[in-house]
C-alpha atoms as a PDB file:
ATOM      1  CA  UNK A   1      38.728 -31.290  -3.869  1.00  0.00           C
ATOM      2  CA  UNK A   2      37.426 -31.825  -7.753  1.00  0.00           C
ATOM      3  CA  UNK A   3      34.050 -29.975  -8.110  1.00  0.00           C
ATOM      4  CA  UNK A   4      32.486 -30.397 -11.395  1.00  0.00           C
ATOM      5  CA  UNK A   5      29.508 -28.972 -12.346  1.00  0.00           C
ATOM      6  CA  UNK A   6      26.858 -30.346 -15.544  1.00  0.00           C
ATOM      7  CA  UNK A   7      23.572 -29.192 -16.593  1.00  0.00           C
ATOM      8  CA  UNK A   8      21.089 -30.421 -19.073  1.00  0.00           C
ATOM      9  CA  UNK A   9      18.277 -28.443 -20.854  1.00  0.00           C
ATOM     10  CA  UNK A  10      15.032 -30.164 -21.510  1.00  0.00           C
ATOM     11  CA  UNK A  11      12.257 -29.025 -23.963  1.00  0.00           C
ATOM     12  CA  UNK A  12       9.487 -31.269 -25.431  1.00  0.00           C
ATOM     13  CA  UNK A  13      10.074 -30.834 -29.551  1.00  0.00           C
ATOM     14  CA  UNK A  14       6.305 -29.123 -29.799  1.00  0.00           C
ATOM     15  CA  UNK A  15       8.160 -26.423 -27.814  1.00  0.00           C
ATOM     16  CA  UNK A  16       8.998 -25.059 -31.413  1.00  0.00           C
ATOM     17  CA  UNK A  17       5.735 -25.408 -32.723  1.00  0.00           C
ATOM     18  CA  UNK A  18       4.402 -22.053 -34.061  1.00  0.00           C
ATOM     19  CA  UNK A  19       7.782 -19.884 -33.311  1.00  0.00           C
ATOM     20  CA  UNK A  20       7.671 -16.857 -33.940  1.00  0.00           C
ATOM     21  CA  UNK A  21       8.609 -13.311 -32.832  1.00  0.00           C
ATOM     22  CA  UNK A  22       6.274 -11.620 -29.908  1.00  0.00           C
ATOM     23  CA  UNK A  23       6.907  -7.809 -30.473  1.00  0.00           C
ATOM     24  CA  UNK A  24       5.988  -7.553 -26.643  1.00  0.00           C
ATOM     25  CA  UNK A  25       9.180  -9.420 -25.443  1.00  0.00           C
ATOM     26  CA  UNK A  26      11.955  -6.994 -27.554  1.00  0.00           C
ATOM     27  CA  UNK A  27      13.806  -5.083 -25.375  1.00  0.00           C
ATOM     28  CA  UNK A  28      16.278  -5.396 -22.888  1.00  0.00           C
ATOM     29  CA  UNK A  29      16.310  -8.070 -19.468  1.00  0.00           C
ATOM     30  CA  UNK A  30      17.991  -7.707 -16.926  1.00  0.00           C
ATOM     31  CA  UNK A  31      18.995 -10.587 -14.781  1.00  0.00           C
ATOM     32  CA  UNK A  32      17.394 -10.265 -11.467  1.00  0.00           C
ATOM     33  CA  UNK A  33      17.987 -13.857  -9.918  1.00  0.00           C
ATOM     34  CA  UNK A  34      20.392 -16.756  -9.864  1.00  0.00           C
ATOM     35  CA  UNK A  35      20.596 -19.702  -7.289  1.00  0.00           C
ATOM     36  CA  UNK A  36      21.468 -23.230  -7.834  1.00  0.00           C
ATOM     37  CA  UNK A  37      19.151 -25.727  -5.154  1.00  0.00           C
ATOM     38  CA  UNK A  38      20.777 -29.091  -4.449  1.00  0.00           C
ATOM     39  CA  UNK A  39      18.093 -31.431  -5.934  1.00  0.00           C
ATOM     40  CA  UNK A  40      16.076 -31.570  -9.247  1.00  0.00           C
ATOM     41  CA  UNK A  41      13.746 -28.982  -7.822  1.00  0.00           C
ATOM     42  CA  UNK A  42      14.614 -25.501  -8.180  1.00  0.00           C
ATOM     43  CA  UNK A  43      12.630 -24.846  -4.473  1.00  0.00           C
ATOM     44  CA  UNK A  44      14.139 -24.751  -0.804  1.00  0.00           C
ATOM     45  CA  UNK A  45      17.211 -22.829   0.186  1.00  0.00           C
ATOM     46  CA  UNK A  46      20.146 -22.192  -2.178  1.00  0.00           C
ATOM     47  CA  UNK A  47      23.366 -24.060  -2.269  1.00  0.00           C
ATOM     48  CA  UNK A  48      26.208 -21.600  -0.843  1.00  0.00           C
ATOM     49  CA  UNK A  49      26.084 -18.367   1.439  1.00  0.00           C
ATOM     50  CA  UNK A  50      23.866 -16.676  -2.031  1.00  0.00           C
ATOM     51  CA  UNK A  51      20.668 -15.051  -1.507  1.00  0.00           C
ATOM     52  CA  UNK A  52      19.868 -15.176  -5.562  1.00  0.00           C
ATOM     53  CA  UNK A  53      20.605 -11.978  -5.879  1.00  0.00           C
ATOM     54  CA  UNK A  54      22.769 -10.252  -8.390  1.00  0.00           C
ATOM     55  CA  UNK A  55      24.668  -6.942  -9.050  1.00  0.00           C
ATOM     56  CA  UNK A  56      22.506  -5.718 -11.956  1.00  0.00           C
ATOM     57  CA  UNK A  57      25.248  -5.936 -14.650  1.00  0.00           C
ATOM     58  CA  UNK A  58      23.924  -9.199 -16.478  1.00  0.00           C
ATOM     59  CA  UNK A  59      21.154  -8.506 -19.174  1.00  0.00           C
ATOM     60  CA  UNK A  60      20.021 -10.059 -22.482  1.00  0.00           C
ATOM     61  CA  UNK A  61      18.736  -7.817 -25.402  1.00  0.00           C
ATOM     62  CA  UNK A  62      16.252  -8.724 -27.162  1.00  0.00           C
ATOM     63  CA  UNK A  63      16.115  -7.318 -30.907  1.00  0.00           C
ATOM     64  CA  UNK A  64      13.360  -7.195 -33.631  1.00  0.00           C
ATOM     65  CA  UNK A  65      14.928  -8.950 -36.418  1.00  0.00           C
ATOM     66  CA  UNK A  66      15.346 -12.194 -33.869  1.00  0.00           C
ATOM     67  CA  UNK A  67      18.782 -11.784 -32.774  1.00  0.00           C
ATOM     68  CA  UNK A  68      20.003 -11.412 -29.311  1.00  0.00           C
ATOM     69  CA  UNK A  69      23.011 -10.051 -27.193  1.00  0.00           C
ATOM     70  CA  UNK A  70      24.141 -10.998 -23.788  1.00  0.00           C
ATOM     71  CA  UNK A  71      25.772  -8.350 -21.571  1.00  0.00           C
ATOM     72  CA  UNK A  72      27.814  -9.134 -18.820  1.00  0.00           C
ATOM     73  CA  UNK A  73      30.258  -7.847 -16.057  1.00  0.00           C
ATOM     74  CA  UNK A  74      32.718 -10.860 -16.849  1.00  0.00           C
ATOM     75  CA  UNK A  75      32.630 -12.399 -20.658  1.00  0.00           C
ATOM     76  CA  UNK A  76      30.342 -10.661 -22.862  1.00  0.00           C
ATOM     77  CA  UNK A  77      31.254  -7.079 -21.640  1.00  0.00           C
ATOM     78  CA  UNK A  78      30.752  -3.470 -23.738  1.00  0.00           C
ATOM     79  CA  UNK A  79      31.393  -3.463 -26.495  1.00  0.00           C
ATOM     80  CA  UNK A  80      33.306  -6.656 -27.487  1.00  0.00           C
ATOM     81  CA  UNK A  81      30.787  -8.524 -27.055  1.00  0.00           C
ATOM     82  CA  UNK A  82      28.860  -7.578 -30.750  1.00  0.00           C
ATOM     83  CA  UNK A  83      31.407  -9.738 -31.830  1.00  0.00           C
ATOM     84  CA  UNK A  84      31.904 -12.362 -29.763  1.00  0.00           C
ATOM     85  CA  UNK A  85      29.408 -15.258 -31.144  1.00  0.00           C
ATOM     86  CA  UNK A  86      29.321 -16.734 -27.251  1.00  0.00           C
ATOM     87  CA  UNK A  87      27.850 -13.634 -26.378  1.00  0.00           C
ATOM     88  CA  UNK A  88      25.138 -13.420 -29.453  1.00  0.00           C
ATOM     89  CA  UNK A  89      22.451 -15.721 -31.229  1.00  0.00           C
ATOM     90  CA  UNK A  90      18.901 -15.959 -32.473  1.00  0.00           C
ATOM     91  CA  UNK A  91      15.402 -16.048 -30.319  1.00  0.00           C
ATOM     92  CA  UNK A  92      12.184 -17.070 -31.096  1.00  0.00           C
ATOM     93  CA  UNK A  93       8.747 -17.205 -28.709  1.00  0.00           C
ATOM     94  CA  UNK A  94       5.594 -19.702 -28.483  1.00  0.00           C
ATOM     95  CA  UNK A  95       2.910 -20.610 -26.196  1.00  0.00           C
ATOM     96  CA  UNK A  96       5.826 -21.628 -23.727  1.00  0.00           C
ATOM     97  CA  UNK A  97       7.891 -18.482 -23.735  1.00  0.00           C
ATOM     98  CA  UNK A  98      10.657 -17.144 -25.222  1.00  0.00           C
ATOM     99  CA  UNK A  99      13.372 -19.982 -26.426  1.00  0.00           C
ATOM    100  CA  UNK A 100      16.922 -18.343 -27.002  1.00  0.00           C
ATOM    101  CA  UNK A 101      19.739 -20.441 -29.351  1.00  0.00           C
ATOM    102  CA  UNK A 102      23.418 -19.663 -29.213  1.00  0.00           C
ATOM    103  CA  UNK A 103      25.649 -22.971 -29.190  1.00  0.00           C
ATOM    104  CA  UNK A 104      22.175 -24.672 -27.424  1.00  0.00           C
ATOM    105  CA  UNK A 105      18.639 -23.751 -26.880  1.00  0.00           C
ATOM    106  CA  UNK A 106      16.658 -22.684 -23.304  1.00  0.00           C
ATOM    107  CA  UNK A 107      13.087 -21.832 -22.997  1.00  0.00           C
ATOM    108  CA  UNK A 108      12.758 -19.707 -20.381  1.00  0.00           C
ATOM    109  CA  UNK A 109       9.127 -19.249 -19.274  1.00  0.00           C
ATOM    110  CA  UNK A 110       7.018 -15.671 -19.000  1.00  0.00           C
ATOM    111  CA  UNK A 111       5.090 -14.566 -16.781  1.00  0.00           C
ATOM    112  CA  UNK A 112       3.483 -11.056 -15.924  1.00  0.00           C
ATOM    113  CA  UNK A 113       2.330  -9.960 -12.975  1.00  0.00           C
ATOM    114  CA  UNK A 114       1.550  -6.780 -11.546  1.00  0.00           C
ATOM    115  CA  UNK A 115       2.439  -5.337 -15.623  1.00  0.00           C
ATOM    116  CA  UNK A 116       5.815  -7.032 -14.520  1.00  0.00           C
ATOM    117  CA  UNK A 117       6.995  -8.920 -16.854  1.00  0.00           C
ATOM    118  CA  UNK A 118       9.807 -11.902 -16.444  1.00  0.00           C
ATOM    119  CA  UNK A 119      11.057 -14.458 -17.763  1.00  0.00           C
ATOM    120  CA  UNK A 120      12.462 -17.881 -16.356  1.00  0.00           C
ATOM    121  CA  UNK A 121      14.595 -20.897 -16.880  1.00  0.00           C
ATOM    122  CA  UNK A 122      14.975 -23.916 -14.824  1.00  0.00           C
ATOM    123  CA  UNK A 123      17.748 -26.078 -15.523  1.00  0.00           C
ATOM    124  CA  UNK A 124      18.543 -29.441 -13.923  1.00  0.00           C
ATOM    125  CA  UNK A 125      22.049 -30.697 -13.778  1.00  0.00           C
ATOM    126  CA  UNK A 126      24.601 -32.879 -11.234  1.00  0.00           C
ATOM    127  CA  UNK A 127      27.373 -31.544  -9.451  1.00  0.00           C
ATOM    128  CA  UNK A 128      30.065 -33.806  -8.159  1.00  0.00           C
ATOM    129  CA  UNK A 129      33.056 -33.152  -5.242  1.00  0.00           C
ATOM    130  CA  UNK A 130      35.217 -36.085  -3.940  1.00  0.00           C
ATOM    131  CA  UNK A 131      33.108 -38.920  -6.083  1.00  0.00           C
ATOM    132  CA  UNK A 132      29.648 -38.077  -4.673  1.00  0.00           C
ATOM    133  CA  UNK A 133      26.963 -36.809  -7.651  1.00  0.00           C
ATOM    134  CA  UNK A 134      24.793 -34.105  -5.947  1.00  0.00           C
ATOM    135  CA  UNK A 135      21.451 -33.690  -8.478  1.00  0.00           C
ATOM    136  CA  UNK A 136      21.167 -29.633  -8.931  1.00  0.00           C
ATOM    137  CA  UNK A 137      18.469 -27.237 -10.452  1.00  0.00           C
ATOM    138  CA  UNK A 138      19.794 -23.389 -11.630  1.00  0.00           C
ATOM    139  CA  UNK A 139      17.310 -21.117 -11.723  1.00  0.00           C
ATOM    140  CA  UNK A 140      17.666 -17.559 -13.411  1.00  0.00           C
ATOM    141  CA  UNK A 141      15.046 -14.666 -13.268  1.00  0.00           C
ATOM    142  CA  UNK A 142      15.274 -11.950 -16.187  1.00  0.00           C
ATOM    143  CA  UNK A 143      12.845  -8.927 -15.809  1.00  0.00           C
ATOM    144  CA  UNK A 144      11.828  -6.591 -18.746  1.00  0.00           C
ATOM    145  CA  UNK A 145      13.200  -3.084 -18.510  1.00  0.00           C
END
């Protein structure tokens, strides 16, 4: 069995109209769900036994001067990963949301509800096992600490 997975980030280019810095979105994220859906819709039930849920040890920081760090469990862990430029890069926010650059750029969208804030990305990809192409959509929830 050959399972390879690919996944593409759309933005429209007027998604970096206007960047700038919201002061309301520094801080730190956590990482409060992740699920892959079979299909270009990131709705129904998730691919695998996963309920979306994580383990709490997966957050972004969001600095000031427009940097970021990612903290992890696995790659980016304490405190090699202020070095590591796969763990590190810039961020910027519009109208849209927040758009964070390392290698590549995703715009993950905000939204506040209940004075909780989040922020989420959507990102549509294929996955194919034993020559059949399976369309996919990962979704990840971050929520402001």
């Amino acid at each position: 069995t050959i399972i390879s997975l690919f996944f593409t980030s759309c933005s429209d280019e007027n998604d970096n109209d206007s960047t700038s810095n919201d002061l309301d979105y520094i801080g730190q994220w956590l990482l409060t769900f992740s699920g892959t859906y079979e299909g270009s819709e990131c709705s129904g039930d998730l691919m695998g036994s996963g309920d979306g849920s994580t383990d709490g040890s997966t957050f972004i920081t969001l600095y000031e001067d427009g940097t970021y760090i990612s903290t992890d469990s696995f790659f980016c862990t304490e405190p090699d990963n202020v070095n590591d430029p796969n763990c590190q890069g810039t961020w910027s926010s519009n109208t849209s949301g927040v758009i964070i650059t390392s290698f590549f750029s995703i715009t993950y969208l905000v939204d506040e509800e209940n004075g909780i804030r989040t922020m989420t990305s959507e990102l549509q990809g294929e996955m194919t096992s034993n020559g059949e192409t399976t369309q996919t959509c990962s979704k990840s929830i971050y929520t402001q600490q």
